[in-house]
Protein backbone atom coordinates (compact mmCIF):
# COMPACT_ATOMS: atom_id res chain seq x y z
CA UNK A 1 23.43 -0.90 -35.51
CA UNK A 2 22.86 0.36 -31.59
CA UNK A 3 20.83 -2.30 -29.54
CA UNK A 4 17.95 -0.50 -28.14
CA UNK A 5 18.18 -0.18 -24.26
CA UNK A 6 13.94 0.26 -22.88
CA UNK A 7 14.12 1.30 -18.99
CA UNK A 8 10.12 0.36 -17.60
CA UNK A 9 9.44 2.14 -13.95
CA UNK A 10 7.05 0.93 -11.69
CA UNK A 11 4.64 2.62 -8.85
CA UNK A 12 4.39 6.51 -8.13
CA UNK A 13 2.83 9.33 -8.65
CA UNK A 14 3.33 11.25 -11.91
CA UNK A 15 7.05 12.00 -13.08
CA UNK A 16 8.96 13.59 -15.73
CA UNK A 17 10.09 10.51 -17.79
CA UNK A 18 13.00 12.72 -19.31
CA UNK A 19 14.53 13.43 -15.66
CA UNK A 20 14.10 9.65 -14.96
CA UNK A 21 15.76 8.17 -17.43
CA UNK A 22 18.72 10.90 -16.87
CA UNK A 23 18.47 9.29 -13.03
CA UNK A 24 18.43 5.95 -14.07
CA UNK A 25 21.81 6.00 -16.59
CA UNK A 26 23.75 8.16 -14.22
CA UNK A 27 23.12 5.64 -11.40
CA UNK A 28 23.96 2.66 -13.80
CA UNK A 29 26.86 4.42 -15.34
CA UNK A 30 27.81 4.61 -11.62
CA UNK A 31 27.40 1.05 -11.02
CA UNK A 32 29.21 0.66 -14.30
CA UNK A 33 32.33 2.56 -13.27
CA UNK A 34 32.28 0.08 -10.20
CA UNK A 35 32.19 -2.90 -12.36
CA UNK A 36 35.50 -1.90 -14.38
CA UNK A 37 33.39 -0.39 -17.14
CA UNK A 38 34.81 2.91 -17.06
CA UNK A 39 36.04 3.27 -20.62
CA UNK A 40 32.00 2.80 -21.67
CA UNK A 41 30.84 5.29 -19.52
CA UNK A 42 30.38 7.95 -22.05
CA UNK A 43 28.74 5.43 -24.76
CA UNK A 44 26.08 4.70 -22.32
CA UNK A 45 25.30 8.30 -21.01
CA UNK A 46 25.98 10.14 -24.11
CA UNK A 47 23.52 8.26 -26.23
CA UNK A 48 25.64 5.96 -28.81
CA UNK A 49 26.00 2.76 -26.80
CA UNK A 50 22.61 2.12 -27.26
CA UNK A 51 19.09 4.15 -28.30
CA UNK A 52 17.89 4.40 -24.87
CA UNK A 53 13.83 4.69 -24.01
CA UNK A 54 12.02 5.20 -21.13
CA UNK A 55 9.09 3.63 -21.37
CA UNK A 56 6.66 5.84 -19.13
CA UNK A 57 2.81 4.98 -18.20
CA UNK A 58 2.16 6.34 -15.05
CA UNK A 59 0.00 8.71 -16.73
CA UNK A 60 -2.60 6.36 -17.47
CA UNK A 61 -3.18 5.56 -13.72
CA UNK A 62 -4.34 9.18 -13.00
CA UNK A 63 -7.88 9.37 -12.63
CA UNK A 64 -10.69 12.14 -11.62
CA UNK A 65 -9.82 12.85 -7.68
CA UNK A 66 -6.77 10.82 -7.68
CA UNK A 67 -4.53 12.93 -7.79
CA UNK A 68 -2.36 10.60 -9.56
CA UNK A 69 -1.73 8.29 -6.69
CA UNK A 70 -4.64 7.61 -4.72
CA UNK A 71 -7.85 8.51 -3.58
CA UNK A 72 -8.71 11.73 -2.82
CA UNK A 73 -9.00 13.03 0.86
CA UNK A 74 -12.55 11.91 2.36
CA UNK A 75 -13.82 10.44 -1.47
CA UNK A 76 -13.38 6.49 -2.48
CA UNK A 77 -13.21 5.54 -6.02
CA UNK A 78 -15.25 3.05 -7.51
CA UNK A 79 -13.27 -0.15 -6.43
CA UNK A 80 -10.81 1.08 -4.13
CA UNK A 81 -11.78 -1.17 -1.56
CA UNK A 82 -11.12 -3.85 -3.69
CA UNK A 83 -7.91 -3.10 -4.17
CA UNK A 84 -6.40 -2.02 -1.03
CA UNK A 85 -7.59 -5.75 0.14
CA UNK A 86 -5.19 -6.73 -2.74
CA UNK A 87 -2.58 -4.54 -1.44
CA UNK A 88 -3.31 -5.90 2.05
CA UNK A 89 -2.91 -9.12 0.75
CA UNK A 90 0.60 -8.08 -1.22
CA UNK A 91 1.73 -6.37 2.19
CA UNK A 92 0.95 -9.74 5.03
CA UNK A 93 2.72 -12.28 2.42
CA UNK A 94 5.59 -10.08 2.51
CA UNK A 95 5.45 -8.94 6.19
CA UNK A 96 5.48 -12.87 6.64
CA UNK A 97 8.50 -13.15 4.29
CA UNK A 98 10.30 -10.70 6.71
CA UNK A 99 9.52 -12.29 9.27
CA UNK A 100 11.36 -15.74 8.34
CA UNK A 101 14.52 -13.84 8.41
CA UNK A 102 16.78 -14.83 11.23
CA UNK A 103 18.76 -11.99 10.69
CA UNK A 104 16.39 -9.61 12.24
CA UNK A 105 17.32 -7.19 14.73
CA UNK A 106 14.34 -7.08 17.77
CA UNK A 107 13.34 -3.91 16.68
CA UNK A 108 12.32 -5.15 13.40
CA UNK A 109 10.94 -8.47 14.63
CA UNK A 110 8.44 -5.95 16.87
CA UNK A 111 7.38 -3.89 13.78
CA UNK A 112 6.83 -6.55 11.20
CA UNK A 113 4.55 -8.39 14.09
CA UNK A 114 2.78 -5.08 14.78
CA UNK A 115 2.36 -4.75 11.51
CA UNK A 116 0.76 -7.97 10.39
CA UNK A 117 -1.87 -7.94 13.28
CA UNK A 118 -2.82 -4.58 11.62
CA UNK A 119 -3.23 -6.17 8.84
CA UNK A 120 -5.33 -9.40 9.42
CA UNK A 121 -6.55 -8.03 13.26
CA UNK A 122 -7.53 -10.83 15.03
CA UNK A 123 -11.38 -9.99 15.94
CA UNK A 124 -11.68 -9.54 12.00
CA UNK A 125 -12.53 -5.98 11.72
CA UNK A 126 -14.23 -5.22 8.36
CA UNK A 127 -16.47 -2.50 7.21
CA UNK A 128 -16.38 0.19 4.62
CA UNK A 129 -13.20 1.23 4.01
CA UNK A 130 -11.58 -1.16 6.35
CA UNK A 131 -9.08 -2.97 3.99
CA UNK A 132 -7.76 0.92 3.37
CA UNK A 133 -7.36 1.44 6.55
CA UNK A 134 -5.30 -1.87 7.53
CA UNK A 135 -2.86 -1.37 5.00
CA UNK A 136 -2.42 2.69 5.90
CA UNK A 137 -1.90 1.56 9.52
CA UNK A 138 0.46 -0.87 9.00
CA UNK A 139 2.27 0.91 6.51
CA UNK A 140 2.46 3.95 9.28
CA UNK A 141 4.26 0.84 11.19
CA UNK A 142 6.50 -0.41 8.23
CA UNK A 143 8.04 3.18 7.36
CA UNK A 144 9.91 2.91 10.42
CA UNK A 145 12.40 -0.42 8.82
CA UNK A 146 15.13 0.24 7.54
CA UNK A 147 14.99 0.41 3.23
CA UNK A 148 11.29 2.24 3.89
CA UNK A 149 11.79 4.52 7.08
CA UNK A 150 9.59 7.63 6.44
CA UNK A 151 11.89 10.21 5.00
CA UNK A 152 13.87 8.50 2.76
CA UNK A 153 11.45 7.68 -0.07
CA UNK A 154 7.68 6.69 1.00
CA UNK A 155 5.95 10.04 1.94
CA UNK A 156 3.14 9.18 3.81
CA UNK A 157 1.69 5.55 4.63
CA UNK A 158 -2.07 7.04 3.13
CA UNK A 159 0.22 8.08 -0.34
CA UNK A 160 2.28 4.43 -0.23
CA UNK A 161 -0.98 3.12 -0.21
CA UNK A 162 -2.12 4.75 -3.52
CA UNK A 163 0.68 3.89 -5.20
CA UNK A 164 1.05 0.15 -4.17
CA UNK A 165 -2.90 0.20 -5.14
CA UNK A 166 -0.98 0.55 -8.93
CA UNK A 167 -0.27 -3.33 -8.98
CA UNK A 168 -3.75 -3.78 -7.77
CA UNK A 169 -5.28 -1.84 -10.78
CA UNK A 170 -3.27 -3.11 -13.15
CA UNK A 171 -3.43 -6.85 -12.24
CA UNK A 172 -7.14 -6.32 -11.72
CA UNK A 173 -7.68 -5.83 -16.02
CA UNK A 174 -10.27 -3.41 -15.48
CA UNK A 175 -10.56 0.62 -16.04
CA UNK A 176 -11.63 0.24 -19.63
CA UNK A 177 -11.05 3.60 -22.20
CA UNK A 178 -13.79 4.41 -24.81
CA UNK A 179 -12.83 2.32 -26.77
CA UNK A 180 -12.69 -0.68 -24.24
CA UNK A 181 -9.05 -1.13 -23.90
CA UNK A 182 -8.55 -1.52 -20.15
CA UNK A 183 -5.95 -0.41 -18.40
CA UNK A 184 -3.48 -3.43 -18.06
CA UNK A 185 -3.51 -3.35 -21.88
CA UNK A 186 -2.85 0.32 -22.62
CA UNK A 187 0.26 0.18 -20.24
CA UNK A 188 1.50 -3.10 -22.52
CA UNK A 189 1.30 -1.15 -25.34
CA UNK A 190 3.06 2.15 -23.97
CA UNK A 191 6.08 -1.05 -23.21
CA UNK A 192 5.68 -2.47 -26.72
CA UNK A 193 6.29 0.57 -28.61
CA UNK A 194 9.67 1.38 -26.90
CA UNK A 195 10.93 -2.19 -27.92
CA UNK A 196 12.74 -2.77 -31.12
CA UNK A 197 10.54 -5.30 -33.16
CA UNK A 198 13.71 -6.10 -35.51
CA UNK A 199 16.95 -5.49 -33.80
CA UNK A 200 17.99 -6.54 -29.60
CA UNK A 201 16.45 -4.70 -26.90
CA UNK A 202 18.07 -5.00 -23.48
CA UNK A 203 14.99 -4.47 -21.06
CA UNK A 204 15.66 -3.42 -17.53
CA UNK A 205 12.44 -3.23 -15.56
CA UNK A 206 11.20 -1.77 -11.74
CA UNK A 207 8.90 -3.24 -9.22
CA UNK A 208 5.26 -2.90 -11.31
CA UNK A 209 7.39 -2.40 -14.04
CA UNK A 210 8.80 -6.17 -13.64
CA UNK A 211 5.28 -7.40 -14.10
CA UNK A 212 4.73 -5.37 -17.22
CA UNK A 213 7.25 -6.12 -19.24
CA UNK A 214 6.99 -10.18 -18.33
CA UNK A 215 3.51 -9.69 -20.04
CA UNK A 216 4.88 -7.43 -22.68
CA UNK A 217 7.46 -9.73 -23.50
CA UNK A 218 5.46 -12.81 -24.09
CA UNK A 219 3.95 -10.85 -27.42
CA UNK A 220 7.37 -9.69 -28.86
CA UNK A 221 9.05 -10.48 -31.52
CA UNK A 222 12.29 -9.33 -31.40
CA UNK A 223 15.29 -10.83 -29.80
CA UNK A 224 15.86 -9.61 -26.32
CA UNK A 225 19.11 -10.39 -24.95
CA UNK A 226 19.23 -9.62 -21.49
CA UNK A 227 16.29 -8.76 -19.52
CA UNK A 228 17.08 -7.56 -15.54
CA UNK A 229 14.24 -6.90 -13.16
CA UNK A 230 14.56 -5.26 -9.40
CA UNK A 231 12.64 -5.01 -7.00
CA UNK A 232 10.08 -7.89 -8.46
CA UNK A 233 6.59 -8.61 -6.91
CA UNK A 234 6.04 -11.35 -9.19
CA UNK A 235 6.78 -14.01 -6.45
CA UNK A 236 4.23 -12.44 -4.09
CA UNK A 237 2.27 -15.52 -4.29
CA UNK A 238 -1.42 -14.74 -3.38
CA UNK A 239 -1.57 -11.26 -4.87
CA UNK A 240 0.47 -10.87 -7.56
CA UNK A 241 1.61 -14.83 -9.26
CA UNK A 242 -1.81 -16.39 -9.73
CA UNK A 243 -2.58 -12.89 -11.57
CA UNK A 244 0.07 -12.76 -13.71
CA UNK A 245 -0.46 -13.47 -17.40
CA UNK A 246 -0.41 -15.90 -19.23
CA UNK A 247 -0.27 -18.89 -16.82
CA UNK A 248 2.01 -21.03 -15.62
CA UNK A 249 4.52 -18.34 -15.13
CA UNK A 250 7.12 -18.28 -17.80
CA UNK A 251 10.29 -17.30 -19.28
CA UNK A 252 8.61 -15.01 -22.43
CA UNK A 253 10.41 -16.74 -25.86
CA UNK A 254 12.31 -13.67 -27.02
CA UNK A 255 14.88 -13.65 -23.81
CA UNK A 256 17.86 -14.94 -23.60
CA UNK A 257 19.14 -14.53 -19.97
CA UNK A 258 16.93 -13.37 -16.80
CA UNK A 259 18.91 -11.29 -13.90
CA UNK A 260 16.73 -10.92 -11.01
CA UNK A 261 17.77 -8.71 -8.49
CA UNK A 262 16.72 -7.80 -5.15
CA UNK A 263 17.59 -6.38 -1.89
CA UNK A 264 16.88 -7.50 1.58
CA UNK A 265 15.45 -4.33 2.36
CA UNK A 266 12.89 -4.33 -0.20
CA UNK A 267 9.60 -5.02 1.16
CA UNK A 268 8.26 -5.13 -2.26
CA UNK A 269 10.15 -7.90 -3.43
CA UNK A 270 8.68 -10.78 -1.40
CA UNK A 271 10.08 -14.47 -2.06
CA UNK A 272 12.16 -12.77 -4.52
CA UNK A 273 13.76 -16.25 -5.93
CA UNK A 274 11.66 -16.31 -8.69
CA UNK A 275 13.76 -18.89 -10.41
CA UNK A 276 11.89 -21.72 -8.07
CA UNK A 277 8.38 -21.20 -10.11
CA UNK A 278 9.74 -19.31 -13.48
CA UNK A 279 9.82 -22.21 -16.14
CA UNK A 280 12.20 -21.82 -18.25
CA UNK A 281 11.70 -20.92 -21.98
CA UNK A 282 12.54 -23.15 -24.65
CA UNK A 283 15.97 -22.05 -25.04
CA UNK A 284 16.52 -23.17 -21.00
CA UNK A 285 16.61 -19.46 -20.33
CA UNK A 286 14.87 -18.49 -16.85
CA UNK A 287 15.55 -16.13 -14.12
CA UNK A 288 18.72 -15.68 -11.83
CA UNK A 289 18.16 -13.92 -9.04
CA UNK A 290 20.89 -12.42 -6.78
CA UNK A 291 20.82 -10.29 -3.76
CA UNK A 292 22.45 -6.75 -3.34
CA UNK A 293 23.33 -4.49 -0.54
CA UNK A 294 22.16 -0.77 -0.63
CA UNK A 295 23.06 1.69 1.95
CA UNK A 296 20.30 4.77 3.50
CA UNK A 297 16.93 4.44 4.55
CA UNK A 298 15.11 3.94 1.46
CA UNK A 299 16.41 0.73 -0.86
CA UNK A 300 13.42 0.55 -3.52
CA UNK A 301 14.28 2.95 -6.53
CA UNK A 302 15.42 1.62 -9.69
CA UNK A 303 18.47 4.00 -9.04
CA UNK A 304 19.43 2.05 -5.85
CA UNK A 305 19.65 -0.87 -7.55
CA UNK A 306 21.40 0.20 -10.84
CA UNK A 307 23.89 1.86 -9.20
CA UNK A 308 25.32 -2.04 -8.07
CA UNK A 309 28.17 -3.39 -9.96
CA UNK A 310 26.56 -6.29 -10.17
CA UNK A 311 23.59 -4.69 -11.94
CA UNK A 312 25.69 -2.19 -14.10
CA UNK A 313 28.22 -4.60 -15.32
CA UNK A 314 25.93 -7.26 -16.98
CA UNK A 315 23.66 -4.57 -18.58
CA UNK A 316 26.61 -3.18 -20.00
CA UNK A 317 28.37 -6.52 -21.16
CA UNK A 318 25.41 -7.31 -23.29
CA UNK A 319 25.07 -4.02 -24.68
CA UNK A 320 28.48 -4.16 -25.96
CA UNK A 321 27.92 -7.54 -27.17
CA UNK A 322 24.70 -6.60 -28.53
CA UNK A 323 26.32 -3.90 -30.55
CA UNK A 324 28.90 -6.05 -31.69
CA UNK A 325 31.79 -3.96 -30.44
């Protein structure tokens, strides 16, 4: 019996979850090749290592005027404010991160402390729409680091905005359907019903995505083997950890080993040890994070990260072992 492989994104604007998930297995058949997996190359891409899903949702955070990502130009939608000051909040803690880094060149040193006086200014600027545009101005400052210079993946600061207002929404448990299902839970159960309830599912989750399917995984059943998250924002402290459910963070009871990966480049993934305030489940099993190394200007895609050896080669060890071959 294949194990069942479930890829979960995180933030952006609508995509085609076919092309994805194409994206994501070349770049971790890449990252394979590099890991001496070469011979299992063409189980993984071809379809018989494991049944492979994409798990897509970014549908549901399209909304009248949003144009999938944000607001529209010159409207605000109900809440926005709200969460842009979420976003803001996301942004300073890690802006702040950063800036503990002693590694930092004085070029980033000046941006990151341009950046964080835009925004928490220091005469405490508020308003309507302020929060919104605090984080678009110091985003228009951020795109210029390396691993989010303007170019190489982020647009615009006003559409990196939208999208990072994704967590926001989600973590918010709001947005409610007709029939009152709101919009945390209806991307839970777009992850649920990619998992295999009765045989392992190897879950390798993105940024938003890495919040997701932590929730998700607390209510399966299954055995999970291996989970693997990049680019986490779970150990953004203010904005993200204290909204993460349920509480105290931990371990979900269905995994069996936590890889946590993240790069230095990766604004996203603030205080990205998330082993120091994961507990562990009751089979000792919590995260292990480790740091890679991408090369170009923008670091954050799944595909960046998949396409390390050290990401590759434990996905594919525990699909092979999963499969029993």
């Amino acid at each position: 019996m294949k194990p069942r492989l479930v890829f979960v994104h995180g933030i952006g604007g609508p995509r085609e979850a076919g092309a994805d998930l194409d994206e994501w297995l070349r770049a971790a058949a890449h990252g394979a090749r590099a890991a001496g997996h070469g011979s299992r190359l063409s189980g993984l891409t071809g379809g018989w290592a494991a049944d492979t899903r994409f798990a897509y949702y970014g549908d549901l955070f399209r909304t009248a005027g949003s144009q999938g990502t944000g607001s529209a130009a010159g409207s605000a939608r109900p809440g926005e404010d709200e969460e842009q000051a979420l976003v803001a909040e996301l942004l300073l803690e890690a802006v702040d991160e950063r800036l503990t880094d002693p590694a930092l060149t004085p070029t980033e040193l000046r941006v990151l402390r341009h950046a964080r006086v835009q925004l928490a200014p220091p005469d405490g600027a508020q308003g309507a729409g302020a929060p919104g545009r605090h984080v678009v101005n110091a985003l228009t400052s951020l795109l210029a680091l390396p691993g989010l210079r303007a170019g190489g993946g982020w647009l615009s600061a006003r559409l990196t905005a939208g999208m990072l207002g994704q967590v926001a929404r989600y973590l918010n448990r709001g947005e409610p359907d007709d029939a009152g299902v709101t919009l945390d839970a209806r991307v839970r159960r777009r992850v649920a019903a990619s998992l295999d309830a009765d045989g392992p599912t190897v879950v390798v989750a993105h940024s938003l995505g890495t919040v997701v399917a932590l929730e998700t995984l607390h209510g399966h059943q299954g055995r999970v083997p291996l989970l693997i998250t990049l680019g986490s924002p779970l150990g953004v402290r203010t904005a993200v950890l204290p909204r993460v459910r349920p509480q105290p963070l931990a371990t979900p009871a269905c995994v069996d080993r936590w890889l946590n990966f993240w790069d230095r480049d990766d604004i996203v993934a603030a205080r990205p040890a998330l082993e120091r305030f994961v507990l562990p489940n009751a089979a000792a099993a919590r995260p292990v994070s480790a740091r890679v190394d991408s090369d170009g200007a923008w670091v954050h895609p799944a595909a960046k990260y998949l396409a390390q050896a050290a990401v590759a080669g434990p996905l594919m060890e525990a699909l092979t072992a999963a499969s029993g071959s």
